[in-house]
Protein backbone atom coordinates (compact mmCIF):
# COMPACT_ATOMS: atom_id res chain seq x y z
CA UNK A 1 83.68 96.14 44.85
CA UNK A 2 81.80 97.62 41.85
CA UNK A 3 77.88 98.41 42.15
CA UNK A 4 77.20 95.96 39.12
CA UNK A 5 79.28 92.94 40.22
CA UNK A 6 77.96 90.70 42.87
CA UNK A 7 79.90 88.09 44.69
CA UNK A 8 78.24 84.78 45.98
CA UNK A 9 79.68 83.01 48.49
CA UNK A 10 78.50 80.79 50.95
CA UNK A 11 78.51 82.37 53.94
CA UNK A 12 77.30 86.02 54.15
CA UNK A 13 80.29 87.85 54.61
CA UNK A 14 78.21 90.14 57.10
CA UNK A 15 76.54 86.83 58.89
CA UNK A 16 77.57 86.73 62.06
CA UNK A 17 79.57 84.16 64.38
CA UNK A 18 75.74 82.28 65.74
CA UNK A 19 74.88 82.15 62.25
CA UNK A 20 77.81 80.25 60.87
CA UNK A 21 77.77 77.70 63.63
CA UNK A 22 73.68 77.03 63.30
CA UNK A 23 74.87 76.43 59.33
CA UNK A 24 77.72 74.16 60.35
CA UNK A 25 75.66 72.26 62.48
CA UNK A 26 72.92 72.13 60.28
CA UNK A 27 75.60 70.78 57.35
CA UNK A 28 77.14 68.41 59.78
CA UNK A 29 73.63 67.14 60.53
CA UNK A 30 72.77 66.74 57.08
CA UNK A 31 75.55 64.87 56.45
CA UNK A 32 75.61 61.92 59.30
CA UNK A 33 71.50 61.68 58.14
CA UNK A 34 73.22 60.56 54.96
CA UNK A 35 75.74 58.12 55.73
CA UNK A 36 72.97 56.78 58.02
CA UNK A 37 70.76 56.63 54.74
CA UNK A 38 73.56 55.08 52.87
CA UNK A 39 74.29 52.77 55.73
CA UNK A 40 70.56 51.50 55.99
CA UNK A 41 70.32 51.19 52.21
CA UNK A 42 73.24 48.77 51.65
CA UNK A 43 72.07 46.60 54.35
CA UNK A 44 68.81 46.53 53.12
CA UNK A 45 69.92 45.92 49.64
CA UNK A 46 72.36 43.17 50.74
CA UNK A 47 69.26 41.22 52.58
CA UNK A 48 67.32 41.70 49.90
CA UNK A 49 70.52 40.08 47.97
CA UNK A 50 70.87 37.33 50.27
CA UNK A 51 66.81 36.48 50.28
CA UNK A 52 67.01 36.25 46.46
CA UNK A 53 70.49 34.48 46.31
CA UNK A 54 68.78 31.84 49.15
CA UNK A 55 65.69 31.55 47.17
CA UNK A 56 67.25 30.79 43.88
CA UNK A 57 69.31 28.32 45.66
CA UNK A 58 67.24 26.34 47.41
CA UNK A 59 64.61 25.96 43.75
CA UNK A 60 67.98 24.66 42.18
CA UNK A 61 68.56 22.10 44.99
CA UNK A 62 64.93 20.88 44.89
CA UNK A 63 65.02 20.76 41.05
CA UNK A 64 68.56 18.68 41.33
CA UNK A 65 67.06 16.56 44.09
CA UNK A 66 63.98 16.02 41.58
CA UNK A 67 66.37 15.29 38.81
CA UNK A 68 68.54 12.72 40.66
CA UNK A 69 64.99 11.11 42.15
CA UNK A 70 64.42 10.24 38.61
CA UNK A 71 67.71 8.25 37.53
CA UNK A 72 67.21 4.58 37.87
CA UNK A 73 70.73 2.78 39.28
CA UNK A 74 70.95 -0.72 39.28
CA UNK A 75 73.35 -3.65 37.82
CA UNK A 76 72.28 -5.62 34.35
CA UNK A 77 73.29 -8.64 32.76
CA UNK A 78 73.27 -8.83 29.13
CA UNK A 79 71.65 -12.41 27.54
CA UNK A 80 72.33 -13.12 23.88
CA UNK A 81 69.57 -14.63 22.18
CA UNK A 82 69.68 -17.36 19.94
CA UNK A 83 69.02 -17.12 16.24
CA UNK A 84 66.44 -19.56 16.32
CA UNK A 85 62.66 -18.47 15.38
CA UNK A 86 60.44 -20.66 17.16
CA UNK A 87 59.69 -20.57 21.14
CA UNK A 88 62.82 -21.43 23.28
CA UNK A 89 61.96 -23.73 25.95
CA UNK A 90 63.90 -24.28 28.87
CA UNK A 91 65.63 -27.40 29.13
CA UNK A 92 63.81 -30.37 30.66
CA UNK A 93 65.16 -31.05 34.63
């Protein structure tokens, strides 16, 4: 190796064996924290899905309930009227 050219690795070539296996443990530590991060964020994110998805569906079934309160159902007979202008009186019994 020259004097001007310097190598990076990650490991120091010189570090010795305790070293390497604080850094590995330290790396594989690092990483379960993270999948436990990950882990905890998706199920947080998919409550806070499911609270919105449950609250957006139960406005829409109160506004349909609303909406069906108002239609008026019932059976109707349709009666002609006569052309005639003056009162119509019903016929004597």
């Amino acid at each position: 190796m020259e004097h001007g050219v310097h190598r990076r690795t990650v490991f120091d070539v010189r570090a010795g064996w305790l070293e390497r296996i604080l850094a590995l443990i330290i790396t594989a530590a690092v990483v379960v924290l993270g999948f436990f991060f990950l882990a905890a964020a998706l199920i947080a994110g998919s409550i806070v899905g499911s609270v919105i998805i449950g609250r957006w569906w139960w406005l829409a079934r109160k506004l349909r309930r609303e909406r069906d309160r108002d239609i008026l159902e019932g059976e109707y007979t349709i009666v002609e009227h006569s052309r005639q202008r003056g009162p119509v009186l019903p016929p004597d019994q």
